[in-house]
PDB file of N, CA and C in Angstrom:
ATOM      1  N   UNK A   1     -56.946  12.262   9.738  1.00  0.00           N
ATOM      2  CA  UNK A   1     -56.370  11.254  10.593  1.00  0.00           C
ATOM      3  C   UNK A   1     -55.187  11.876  11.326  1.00  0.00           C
ATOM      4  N   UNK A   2     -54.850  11.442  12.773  1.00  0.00           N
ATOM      5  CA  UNK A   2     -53.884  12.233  13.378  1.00  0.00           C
ATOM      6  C   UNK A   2     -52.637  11.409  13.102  1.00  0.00           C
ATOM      7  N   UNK A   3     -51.833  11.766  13.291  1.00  0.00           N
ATOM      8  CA  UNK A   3     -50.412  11.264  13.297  1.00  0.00           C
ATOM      9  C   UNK A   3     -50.245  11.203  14.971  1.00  0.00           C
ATOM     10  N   UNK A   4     -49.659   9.509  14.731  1.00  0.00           N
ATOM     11  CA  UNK A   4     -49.341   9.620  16.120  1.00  0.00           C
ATOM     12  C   UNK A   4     -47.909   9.044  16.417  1.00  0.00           C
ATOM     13  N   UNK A   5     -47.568   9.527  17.794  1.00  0.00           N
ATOM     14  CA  UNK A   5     -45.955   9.833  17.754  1.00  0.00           C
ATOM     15  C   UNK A   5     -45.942   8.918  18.717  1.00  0.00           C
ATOM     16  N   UNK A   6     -45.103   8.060  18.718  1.00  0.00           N
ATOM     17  CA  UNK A   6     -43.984   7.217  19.578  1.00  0.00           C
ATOM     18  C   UNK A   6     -43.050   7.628  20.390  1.00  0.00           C
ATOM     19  N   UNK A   7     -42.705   7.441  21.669  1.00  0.00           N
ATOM     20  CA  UNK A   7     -41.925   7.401  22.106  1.00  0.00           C
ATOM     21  C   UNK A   7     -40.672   6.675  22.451  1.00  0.00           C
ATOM     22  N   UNK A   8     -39.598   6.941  21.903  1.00  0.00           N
ATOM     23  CA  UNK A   8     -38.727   5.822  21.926  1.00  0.00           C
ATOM     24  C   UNK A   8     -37.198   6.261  22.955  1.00  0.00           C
ATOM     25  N   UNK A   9     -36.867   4.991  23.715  1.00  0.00           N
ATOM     26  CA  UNK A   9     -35.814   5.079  24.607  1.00  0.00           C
ATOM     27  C   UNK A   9     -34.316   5.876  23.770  1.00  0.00           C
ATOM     28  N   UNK A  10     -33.866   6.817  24.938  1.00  0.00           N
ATOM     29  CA  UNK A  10     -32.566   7.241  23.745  1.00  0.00           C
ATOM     30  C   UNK A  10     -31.709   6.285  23.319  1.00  0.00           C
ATOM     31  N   UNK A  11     -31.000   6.769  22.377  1.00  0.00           N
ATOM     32  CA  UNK A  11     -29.744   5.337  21.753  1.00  0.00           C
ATOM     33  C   UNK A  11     -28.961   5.635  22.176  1.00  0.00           C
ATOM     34  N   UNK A  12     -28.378   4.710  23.257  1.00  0.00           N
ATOM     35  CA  UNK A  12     -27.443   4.504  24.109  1.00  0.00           C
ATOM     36  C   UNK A  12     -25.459   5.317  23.411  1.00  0.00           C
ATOM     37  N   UNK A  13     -25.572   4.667  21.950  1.00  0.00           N
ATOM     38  CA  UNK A  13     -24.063   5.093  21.709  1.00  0.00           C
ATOM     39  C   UNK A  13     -24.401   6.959  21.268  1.00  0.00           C
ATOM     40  N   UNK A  14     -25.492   7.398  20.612  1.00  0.00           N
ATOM     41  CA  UNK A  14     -25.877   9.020  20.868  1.00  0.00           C
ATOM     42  C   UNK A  14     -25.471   9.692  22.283  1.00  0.00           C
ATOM     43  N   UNK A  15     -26.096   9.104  23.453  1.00  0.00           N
ATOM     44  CA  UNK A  15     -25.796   9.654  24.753  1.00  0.00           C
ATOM     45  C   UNK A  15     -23.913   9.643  25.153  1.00  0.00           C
ATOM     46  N   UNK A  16     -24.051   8.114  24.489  1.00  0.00           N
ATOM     47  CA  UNK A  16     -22.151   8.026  24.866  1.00  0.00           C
ATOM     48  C   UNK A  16     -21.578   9.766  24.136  1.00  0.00           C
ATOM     49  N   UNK A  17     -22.182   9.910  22.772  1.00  0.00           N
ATOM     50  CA  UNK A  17     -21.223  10.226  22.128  1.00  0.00           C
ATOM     51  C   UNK A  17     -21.354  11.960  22.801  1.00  0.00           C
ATOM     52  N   UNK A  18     -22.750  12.205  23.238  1.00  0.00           N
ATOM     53  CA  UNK A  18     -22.999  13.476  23.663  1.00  0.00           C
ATOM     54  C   UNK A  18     -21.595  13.593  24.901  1.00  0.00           C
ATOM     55  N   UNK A  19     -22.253  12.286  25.633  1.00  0.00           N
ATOM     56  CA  UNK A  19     -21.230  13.214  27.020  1.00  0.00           C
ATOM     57  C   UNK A  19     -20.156  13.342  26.638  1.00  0.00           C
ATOM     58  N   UNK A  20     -19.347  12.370  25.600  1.00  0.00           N
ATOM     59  CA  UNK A  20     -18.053  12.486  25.360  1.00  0.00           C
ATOM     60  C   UNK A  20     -17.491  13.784  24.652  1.00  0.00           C
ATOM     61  N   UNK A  21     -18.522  14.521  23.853  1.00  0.00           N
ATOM     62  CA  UNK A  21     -18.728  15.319  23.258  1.00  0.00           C
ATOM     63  C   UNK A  21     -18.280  16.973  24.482  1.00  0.00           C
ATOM     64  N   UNK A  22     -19.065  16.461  25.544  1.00  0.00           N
ATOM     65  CA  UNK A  22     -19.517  18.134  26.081  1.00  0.00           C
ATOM     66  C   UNK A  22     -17.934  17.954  27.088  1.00  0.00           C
ATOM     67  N   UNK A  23     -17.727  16.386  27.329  1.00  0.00           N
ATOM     68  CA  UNK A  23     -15.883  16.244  28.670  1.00  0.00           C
ATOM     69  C   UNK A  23     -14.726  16.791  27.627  1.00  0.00           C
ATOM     70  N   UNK A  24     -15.102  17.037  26.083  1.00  0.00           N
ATOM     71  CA  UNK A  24     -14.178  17.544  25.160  1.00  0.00           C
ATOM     72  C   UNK A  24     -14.080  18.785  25.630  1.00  0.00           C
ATOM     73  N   UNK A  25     -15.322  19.810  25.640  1.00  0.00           N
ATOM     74  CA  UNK A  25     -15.302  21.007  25.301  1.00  0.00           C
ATOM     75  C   UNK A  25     -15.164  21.691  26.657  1.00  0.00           C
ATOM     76  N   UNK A  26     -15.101  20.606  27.846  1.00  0.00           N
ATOM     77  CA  UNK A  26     -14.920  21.361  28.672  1.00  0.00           C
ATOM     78  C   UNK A  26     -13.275  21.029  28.951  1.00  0.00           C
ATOM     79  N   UNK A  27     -12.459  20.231  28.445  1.00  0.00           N
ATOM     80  CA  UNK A  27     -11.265  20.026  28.824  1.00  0.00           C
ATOM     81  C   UNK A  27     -10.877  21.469  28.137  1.00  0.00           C
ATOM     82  N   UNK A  28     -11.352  21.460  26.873  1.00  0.00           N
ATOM     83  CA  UNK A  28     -10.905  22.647  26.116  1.00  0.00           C
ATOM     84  C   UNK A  28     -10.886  24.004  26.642  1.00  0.00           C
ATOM     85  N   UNK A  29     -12.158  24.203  27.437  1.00  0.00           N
ATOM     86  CA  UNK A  29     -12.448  25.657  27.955  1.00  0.00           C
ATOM     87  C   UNK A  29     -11.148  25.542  29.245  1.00  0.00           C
ATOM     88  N   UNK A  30     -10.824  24.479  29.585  1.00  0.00           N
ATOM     89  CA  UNK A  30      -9.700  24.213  31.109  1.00  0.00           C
ATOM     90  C   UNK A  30      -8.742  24.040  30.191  1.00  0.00           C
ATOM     91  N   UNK A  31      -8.351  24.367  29.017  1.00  0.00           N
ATOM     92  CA  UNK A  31      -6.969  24.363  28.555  1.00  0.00           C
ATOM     93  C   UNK A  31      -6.385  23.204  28.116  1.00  0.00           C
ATOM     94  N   UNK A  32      -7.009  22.307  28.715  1.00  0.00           N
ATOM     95  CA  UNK A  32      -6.434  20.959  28.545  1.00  0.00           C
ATOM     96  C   UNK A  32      -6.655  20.168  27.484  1.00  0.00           C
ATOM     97  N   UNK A  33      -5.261  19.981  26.907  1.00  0.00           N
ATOM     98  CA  UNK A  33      -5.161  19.738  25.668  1.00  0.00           C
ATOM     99  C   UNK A  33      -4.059  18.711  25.231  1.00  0.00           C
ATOM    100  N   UNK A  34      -4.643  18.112  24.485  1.00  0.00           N
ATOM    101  CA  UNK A  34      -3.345  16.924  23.617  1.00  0.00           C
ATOM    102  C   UNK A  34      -2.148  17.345  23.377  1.00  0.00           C
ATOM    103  N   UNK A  35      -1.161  16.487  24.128  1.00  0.00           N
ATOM    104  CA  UNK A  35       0.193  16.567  23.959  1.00  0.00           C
ATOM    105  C   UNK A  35       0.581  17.373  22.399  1.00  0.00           C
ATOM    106  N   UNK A  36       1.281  18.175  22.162  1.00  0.00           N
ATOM    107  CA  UNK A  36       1.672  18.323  20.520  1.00  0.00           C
ATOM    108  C   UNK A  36       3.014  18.328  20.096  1.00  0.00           C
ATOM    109  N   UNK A  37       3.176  17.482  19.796  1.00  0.00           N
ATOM    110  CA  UNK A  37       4.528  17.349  18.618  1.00  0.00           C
ATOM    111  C   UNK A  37       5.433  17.823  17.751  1.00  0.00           C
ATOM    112  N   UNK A  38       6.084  18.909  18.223  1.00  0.00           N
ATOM    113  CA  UNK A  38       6.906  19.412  17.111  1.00  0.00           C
ATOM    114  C   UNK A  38       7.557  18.639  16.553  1.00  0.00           C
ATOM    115  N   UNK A  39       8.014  19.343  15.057  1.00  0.00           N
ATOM    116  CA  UNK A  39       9.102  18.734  14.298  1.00  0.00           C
ATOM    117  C   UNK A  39      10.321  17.814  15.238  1.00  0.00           C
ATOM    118  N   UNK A  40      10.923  18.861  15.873  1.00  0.00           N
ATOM    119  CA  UNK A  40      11.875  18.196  16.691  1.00  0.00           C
ATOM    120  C   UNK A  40      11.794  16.951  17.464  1.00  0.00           C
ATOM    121  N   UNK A  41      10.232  16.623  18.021  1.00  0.00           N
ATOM    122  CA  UNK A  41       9.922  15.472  18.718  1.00  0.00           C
ATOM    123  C   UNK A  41       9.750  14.497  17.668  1.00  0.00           C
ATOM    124  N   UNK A  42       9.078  14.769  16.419  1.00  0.00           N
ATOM    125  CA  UNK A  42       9.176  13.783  15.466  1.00  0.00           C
ATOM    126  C   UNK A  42      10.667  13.154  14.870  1.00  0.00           C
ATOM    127  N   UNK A  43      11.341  13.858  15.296  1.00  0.00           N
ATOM    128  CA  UNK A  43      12.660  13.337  14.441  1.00  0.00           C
ATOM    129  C   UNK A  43      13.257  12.642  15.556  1.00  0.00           C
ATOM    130  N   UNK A  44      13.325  13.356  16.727  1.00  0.00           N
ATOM    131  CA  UNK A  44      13.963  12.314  17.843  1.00  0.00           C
ATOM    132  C   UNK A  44      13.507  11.084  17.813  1.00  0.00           C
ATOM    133  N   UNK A  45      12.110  10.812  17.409  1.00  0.00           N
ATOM    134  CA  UNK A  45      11.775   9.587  17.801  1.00  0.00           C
ATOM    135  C   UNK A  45      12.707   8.299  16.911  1.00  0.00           C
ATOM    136  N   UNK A  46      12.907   6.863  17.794  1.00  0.00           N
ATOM    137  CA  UNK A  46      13.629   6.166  16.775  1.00  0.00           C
ATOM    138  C   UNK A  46      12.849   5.161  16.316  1.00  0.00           C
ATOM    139  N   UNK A  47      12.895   5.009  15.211  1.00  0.00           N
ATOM    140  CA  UNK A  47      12.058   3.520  14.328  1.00  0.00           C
ATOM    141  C   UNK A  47      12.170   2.270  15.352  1.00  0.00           C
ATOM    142  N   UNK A  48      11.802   1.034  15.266  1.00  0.00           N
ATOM    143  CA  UNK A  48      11.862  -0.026  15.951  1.00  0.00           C
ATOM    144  C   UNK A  48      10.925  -0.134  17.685  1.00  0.00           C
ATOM    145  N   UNK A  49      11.436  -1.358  18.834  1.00  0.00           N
ATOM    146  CA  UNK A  49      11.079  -1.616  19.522  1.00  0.00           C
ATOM    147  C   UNK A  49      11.601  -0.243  20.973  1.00  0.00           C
ATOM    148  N   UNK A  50      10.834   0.579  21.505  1.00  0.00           N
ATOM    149  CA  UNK A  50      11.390   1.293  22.362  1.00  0.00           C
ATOM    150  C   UNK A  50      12.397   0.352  23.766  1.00  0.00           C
ATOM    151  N   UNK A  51      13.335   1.717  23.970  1.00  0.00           N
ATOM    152  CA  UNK A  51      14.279   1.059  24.768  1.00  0.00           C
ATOM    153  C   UNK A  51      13.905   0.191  26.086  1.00  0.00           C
ATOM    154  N   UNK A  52      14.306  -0.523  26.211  1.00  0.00           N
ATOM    155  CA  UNK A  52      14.304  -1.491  27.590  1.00  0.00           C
ATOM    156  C   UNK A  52      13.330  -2.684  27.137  1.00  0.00           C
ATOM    157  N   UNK A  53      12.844  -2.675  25.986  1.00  0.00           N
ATOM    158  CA  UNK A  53      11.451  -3.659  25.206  1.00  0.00           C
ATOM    159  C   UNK A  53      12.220  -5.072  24.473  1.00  0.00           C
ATOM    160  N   UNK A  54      13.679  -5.125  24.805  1.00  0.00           N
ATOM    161  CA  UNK A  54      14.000  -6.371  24.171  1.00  0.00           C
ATOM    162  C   UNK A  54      15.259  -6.739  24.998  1.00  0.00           C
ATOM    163  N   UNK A  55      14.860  -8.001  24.834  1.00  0.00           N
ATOM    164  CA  UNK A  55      15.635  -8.732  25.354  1.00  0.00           C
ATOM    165  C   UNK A  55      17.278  -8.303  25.297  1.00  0.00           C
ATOM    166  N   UNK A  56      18.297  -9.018  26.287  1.00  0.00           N
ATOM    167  CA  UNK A  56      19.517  -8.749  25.899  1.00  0.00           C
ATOM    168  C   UNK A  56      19.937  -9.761  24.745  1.00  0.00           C
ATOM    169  N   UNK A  57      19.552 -11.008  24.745  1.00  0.00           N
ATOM    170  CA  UNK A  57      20.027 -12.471  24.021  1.00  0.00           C
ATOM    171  C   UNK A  57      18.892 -12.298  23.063  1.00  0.00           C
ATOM    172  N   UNK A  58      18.344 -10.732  21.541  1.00  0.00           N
ATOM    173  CA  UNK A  58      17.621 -10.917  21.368  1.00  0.00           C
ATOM    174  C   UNK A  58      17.585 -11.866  19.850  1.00  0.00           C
ATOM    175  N   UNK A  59      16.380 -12.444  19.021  1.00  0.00           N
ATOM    176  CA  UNK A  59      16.314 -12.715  18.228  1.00  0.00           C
ATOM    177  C   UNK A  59      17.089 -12.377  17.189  1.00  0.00           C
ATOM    178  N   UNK A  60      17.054 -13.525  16.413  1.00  0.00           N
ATOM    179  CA  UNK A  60      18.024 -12.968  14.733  1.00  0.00           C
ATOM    180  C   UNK A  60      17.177 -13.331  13.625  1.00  0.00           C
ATOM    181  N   UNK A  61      16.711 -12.503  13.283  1.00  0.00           N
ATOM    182  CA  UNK A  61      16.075 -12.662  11.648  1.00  0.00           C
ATOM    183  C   UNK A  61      16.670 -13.413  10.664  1.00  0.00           C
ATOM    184  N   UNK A  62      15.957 -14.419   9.907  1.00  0.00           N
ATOM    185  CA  UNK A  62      16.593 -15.375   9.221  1.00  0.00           C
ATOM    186  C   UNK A  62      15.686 -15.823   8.208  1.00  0.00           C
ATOM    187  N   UNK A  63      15.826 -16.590   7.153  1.00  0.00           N
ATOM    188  CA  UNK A  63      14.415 -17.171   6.178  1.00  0.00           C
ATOM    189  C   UNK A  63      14.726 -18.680   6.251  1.00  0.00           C
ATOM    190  N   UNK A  64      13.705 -19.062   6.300  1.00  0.00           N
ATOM    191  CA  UNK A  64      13.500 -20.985   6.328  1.00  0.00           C
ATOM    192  C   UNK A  64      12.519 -20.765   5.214  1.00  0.00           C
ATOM    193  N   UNK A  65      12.825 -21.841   4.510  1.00  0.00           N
ATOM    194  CA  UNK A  65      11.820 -22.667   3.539  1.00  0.00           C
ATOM    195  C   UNK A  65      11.227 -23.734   3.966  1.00  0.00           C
ATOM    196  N   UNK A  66       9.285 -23.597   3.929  1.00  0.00           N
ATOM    197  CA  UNK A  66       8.510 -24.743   4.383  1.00  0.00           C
ATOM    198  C   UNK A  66       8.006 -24.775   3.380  1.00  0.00           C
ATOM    199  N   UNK A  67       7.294 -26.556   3.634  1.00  0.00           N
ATOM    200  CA  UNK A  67       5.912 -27.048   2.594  1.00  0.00           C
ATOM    201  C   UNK A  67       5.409 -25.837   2.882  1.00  0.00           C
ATOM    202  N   UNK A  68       4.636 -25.865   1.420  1.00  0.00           N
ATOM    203  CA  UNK A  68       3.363 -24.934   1.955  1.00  0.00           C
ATOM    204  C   UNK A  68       2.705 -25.626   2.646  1.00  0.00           C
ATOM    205  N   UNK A  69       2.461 -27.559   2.824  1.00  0.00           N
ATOM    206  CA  UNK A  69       1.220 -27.393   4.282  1.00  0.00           C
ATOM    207  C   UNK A  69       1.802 -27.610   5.308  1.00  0.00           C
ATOM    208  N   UNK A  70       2.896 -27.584   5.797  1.00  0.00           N
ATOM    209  CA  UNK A  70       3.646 -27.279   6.260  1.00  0.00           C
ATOM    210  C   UNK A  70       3.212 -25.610   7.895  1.00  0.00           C
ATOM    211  N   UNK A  71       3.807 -24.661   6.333  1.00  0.00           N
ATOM    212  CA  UNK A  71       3.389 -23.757   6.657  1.00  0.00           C
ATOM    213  C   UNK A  71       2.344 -23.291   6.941  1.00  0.00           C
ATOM    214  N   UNK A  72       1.175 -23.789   6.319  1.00  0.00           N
ATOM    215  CA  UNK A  72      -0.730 -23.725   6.302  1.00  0.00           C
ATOM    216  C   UNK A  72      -0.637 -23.900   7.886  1.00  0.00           C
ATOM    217  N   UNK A  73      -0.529 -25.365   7.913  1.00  0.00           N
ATOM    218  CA  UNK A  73      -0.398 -26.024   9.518  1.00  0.00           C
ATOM    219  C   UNK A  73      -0.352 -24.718  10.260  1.00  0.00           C
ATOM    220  N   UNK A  74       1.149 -24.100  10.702  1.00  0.00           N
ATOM    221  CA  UNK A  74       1.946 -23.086  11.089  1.00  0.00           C
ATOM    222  C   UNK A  74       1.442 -22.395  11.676  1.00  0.00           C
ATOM    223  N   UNK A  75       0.654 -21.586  10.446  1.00  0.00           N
ATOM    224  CA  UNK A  75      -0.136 -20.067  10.552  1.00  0.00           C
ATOM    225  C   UNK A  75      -1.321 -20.614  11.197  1.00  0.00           C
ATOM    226  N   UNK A  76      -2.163 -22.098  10.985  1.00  0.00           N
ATOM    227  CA  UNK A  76      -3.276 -21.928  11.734  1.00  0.00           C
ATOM    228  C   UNK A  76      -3.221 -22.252  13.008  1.00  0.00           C
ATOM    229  N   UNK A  77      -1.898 -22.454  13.391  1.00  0.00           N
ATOM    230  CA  UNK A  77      -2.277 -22.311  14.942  1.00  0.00           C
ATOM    231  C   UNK A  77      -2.618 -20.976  15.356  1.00  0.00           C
ATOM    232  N   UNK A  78      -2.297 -19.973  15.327  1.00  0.00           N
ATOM    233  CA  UNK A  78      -2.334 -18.546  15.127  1.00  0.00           C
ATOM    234  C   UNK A  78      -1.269 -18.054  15.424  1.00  0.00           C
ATOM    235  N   UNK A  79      -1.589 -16.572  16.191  1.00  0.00           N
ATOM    236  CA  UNK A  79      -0.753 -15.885  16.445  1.00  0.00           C
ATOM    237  C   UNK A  79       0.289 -16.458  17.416  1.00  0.00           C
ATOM    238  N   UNK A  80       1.482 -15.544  17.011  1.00  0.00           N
ATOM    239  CA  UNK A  80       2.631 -16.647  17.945  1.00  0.00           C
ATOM    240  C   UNK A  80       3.510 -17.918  17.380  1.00  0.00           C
ATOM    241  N   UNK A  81       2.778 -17.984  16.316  1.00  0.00           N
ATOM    242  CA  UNK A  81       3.796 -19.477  16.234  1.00  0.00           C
ATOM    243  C   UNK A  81       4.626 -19.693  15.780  1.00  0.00           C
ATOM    244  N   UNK A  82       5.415 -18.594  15.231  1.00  0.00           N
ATOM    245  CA  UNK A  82       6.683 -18.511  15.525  1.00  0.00           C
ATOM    246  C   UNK A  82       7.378 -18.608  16.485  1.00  0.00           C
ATOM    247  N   UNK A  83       6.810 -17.994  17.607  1.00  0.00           N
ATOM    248  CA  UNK A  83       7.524 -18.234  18.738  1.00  0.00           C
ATOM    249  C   UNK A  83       7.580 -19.738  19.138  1.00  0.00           C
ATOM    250  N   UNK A  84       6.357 -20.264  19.125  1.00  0.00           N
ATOM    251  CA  UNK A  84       5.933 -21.987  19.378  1.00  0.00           C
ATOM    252  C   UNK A  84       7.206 -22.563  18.937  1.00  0.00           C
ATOM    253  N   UNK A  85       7.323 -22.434  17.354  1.00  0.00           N
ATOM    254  CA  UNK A  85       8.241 -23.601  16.548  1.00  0.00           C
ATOM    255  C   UNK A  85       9.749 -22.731  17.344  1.00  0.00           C
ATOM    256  N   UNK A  86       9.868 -21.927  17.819  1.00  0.00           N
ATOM    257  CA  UNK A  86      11.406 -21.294  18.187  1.00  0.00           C
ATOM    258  C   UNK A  86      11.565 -22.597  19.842  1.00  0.00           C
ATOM    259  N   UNK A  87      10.186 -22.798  20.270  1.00  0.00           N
ATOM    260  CA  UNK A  87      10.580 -23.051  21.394  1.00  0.00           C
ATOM    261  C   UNK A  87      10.546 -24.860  21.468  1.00  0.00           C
ATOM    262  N   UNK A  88       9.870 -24.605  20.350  1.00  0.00           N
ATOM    263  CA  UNK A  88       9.903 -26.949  19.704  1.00  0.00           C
ATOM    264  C   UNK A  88      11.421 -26.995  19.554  1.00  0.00           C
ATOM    265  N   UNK A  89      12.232 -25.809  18.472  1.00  0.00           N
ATOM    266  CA  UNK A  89      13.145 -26.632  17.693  1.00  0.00           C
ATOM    267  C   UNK A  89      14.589 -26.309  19.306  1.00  0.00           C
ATOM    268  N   UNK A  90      14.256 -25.270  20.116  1.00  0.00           N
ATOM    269  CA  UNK A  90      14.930 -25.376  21.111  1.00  0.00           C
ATOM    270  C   UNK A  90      14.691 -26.707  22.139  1.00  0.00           C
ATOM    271  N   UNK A  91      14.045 -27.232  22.228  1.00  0.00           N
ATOM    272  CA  UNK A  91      13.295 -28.312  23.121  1.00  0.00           C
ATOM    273  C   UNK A  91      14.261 -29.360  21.987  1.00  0.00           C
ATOM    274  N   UNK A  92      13.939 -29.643  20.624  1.00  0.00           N
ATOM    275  CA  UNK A  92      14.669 -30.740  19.840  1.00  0.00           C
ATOM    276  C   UNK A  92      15.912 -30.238  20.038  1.00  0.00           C
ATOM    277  N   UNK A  93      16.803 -29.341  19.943  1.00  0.00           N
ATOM    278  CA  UNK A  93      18.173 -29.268  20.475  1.00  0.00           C
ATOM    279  C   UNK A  93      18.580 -29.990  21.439  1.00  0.00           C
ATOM    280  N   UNK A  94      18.352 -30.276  22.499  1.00  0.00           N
ATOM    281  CA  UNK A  94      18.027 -30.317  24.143  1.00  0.00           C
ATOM    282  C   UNK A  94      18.262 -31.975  24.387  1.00  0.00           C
ATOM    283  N   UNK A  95      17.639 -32.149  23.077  1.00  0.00           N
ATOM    284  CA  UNK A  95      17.091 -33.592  23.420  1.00  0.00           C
ATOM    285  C   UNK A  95      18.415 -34.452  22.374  1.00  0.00           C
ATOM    286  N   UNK A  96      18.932 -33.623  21.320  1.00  0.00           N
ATOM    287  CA  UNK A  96      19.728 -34.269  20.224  1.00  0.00           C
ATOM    288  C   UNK A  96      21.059 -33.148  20.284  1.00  0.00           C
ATOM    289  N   UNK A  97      21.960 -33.319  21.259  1.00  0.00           N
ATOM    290  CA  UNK A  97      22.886 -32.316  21.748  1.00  0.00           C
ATOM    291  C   UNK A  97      24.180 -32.668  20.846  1.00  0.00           C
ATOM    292  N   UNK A  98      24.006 -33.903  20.254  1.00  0.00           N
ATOM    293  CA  UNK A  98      25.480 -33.918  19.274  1.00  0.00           C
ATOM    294  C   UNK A  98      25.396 -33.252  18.040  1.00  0.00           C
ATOM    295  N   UNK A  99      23.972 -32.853  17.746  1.00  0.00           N
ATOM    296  CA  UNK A  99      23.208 -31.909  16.412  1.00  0.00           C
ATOM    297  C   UNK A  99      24.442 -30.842  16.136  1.00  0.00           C
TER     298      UNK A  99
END
């Protein structure tokens, strides 16, 4: 009995990975190459938000105690809602100014 062979379309993320594969080796043969990091650049760098990325009037870290459903609530609005409740309890300021 013969064996018979199929032909099947190439797999699309194989081809991705080829070309991406051969624009490597030719950046390489052109020299062109990833930034590299000495020691010295690692230490300059500073922990936190890079410069010009915050505000002048910025936030102050603080702890509040919520219900937990409360808090449940909170988190399922999603991401952000901290900021949300920063901008409710500024809005209730606004409104109750002898607070």
């Amino acid at each position: 009995m013969a064996h018979k062979t199929t032909s099947t379309a190439p797999d699309p993320e194989m081809e991705q990975f080829e070309k991406d594969l051969l624009q490597s080796i030719a950046e390489m043969k052109r020299g062109d190459y990833a930034a590299i990091h000495t020691p010295q650049d690692i230490l300059a760098r500073q922990r936190g938000r890079p410069v010009g990325s915050v505000k002048a009037g910025r936030k102050v870290q603080t702890t509040i105690r919520f219900d937990p459903d409360v808090l449940n609530a909170l988190r399922a609005i999603g991401r952000g809602w901290q900021t949300r409740v920063n901008e409710v309890m500024k809005d209730w300021l606004k409104s109750h100014p002898s607070v």
